[in-house]
Protein backbone atom coordinates (compact mmCIF):
# COMPACT_ATOMS: atom_id res chain seq x y z
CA UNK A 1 -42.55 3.09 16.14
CA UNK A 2 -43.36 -0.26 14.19
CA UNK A 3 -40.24 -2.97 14.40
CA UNK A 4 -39.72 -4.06 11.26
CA UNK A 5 -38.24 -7.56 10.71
CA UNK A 6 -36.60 -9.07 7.71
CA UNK A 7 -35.57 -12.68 7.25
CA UNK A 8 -32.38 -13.74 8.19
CA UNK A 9 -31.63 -14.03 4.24
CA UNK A 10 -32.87 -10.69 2.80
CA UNK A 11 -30.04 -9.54 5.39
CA UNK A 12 -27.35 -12.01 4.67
CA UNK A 13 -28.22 -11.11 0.86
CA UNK A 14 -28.07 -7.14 1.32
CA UNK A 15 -24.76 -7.70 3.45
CA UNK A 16 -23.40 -9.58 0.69
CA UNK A 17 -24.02 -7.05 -1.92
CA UNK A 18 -22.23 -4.68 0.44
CA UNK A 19 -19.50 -6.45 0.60
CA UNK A 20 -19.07 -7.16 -2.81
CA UNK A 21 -19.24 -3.48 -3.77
CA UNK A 22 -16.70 -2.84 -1.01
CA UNK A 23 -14.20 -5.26 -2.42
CA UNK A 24 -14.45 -4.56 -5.79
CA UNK A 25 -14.64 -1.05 -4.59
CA UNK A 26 -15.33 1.84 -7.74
CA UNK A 27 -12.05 2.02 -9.09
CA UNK A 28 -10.83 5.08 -11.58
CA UNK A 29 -13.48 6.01 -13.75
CA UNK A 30 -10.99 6.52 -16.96
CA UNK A 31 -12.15 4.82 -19.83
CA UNK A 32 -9.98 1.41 -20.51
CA UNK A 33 -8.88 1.86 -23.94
CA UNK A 34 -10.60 -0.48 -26.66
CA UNK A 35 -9.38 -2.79 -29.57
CA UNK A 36 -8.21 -0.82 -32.55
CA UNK A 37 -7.06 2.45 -30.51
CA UNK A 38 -3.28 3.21 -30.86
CA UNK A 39 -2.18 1.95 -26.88
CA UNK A 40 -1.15 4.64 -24.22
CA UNK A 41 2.29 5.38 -24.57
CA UNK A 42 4.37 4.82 -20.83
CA UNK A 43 7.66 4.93 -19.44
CA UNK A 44 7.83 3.17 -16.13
CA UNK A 45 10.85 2.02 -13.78
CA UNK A 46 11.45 -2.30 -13.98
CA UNK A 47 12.93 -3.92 -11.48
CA UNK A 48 16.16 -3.51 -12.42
CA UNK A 49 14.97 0.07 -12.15
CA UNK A 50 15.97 0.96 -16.00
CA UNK A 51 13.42 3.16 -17.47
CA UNK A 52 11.47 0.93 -20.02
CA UNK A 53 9.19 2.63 -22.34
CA UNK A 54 6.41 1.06 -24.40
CA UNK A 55 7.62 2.51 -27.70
CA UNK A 56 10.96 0.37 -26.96
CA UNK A 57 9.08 -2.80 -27.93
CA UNK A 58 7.83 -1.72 -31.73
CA UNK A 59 8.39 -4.15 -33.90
CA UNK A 60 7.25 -6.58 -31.38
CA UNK A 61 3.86 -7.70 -30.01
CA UNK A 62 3.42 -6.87 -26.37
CA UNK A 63 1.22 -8.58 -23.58
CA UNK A 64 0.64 -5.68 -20.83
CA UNK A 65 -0.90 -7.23 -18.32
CA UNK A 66 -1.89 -5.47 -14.84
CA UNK A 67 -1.98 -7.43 -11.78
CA UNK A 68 -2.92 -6.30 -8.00
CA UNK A 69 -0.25 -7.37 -5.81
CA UNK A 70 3.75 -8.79 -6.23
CA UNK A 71 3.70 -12.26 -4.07
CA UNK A 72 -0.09 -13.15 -3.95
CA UNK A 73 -1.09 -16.17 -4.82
CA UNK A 74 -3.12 -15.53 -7.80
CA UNK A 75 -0.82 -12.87 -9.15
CA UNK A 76 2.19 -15.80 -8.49
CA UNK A 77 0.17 -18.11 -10.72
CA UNK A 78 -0.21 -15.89 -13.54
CA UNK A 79 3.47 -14.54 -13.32
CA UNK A 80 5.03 -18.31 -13.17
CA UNK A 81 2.41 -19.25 -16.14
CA UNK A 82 4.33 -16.12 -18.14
CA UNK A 83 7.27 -17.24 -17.15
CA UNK A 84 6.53 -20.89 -17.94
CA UNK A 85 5.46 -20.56 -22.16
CA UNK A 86 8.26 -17.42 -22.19
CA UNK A 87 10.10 -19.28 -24.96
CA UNK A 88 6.61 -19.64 -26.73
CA UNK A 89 5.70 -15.85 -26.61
CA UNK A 90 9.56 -15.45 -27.56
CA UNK A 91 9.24 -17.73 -31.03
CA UNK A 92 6.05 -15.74 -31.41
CA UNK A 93 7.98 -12.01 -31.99
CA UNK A 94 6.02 -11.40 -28.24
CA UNK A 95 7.04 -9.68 -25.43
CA UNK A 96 5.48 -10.10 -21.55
CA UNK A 97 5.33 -7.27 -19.58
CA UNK A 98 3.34 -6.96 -15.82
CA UNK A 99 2.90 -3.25 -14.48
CA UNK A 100 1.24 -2.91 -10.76
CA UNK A 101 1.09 -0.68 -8.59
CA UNK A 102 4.13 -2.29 -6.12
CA UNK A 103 7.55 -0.51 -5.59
CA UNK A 104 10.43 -1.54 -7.85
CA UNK A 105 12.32 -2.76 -4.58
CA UNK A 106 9.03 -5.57 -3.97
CA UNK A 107 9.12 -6.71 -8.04
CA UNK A 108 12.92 -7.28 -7.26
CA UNK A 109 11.63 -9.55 -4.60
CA UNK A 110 9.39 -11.42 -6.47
CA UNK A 111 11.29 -11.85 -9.30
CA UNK A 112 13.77 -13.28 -7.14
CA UNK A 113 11.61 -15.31 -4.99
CA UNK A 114 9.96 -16.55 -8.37
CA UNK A 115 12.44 -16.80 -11.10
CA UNK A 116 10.88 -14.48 -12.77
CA UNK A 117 12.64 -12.77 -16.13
CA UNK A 118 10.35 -10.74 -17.69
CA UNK A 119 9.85 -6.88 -16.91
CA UNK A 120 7.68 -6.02 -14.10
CA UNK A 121 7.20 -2.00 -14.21
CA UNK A 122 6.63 -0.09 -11.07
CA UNK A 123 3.29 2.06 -11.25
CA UNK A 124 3.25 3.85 -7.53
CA UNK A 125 1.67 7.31 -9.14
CA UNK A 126 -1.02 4.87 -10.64
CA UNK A 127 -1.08 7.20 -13.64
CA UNK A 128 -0.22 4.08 -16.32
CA UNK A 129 -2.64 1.68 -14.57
CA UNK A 130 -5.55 4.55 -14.82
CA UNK A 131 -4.99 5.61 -18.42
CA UNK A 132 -5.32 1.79 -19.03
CA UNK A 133 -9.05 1.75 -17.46
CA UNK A 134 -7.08 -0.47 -14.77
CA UNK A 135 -7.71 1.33 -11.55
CA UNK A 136 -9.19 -0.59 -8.68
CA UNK A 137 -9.97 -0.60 -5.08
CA UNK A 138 -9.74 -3.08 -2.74
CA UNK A 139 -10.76 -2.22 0.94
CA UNK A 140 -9.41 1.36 0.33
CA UNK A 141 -6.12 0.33 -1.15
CA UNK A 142 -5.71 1.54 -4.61
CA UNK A 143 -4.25 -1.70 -7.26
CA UNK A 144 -4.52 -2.66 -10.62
CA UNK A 145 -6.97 -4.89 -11.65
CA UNK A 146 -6.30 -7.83 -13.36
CA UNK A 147 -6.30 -6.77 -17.09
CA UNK A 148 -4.52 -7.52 -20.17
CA UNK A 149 -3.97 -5.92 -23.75
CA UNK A 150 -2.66 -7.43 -26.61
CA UNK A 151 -0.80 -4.76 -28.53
CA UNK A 152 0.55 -5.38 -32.26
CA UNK A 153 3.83 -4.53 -33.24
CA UNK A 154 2.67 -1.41 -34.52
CA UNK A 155 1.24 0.10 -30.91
CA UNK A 156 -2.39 -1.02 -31.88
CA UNK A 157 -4.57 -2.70 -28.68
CA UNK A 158 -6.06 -6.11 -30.62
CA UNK A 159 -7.44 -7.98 -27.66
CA UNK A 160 -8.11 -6.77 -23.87
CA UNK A 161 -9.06 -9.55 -21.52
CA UNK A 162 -10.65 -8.33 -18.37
CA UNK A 163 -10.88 -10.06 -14.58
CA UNK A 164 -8.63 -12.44 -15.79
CA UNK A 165 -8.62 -15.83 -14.09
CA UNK A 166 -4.61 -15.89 -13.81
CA UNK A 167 -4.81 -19.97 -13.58
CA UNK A 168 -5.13 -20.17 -18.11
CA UNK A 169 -4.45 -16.74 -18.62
CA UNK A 170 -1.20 -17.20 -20.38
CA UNK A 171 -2.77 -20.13 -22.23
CA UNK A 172 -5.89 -18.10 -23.57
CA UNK A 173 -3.03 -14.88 -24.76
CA UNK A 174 -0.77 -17.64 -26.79
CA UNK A 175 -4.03 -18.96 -28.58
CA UNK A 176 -4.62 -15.21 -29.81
CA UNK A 177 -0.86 -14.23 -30.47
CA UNK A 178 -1.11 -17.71 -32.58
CA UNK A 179 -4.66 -17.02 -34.32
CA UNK A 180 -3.18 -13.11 -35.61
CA UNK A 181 0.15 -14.61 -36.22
CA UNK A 182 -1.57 -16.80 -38.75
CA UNK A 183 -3.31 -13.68 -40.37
């Protein structure tokens, strides 16, 4: 039997494919719903633990946004940069509201931890976060990914923002809500 040897690279490359795949992991295979489709209707659990359902919010524009983990740091960025331009999204007719897949008794925590006062919705059957095309994997856990939808006060999806970068996040959703506000 013939040894066969690869460069140090090809295997550092190959192992870092591997990895990659691992981390990102293959998620839920549901189809994430696309701009100009009516959005999924939910009811979820907030923090408070009050039943909050999406049709509650008609009338108003809604940013869903899906984040992996209550008290990480990137998912701490985004929620503080919410929390931050509130009033703005408030003038705007807009409300915020995060969904993961975390307990209701850990978004109490981070709300409090945070000063956070916007809904965070509880998602441990993962149902809400799948029919969103949300559904990820990381190292075998199941969590959302880090998506957003724009949804008009009528219930339609008119933006989706995937793999967010939660650092301008809440800057790049006010520059839409203000470009279809001036429609």
């Amino acid at each position: 039997m013939k040894l066969i040897r690869l460069p140090f690279f090809s295997i550092l490359a190959v192992s870092a494919a591997f990895l990659v795949f691992a981390i990102r992991g293959r998620g839920d295979t549901t189809a994430m719903p696309q701009v100009g489709q009516t959005a999924p209707e939910f009811t979820l659990p907030s923090q408070s633990g009050t039943e909050v359902s999406l049709d509650s919010f008609r009338g108003k524009w809604v940013v869903l946004y899906f984040y992996p983990k209550d008290m990480t740091t990137g998912c701490t960025i985004e929620a503080h940069n919410f929390q931050a331009d509130l009033d703005k999204y408030q003038q705007l007719n807009a409300v915020v509201v995060g969904v993961s897949v975390d307990s209701t008794s850990s978004h109490q925590q981070f709300c409090a931890k945070e000063g956070l006062s916007f809904r965070l919705l509880s998602d441990q059957d993962k149902k809400v976060v799948a029919e969103y095309g949300s559904l990820g994997n990381y190292m075998g856990l199941k969590i959302a990914n880090r998506n957003t939808f724009l949804i008009d006060p009528q219930g339609k999806i008119v933006k989706v923002w995937t793999k967010v970068d939660p650092s301008h996040h809440s800057t790049e959703v006010l520059a839409a809500l203000n470009g279809f506000e001036k429609k």
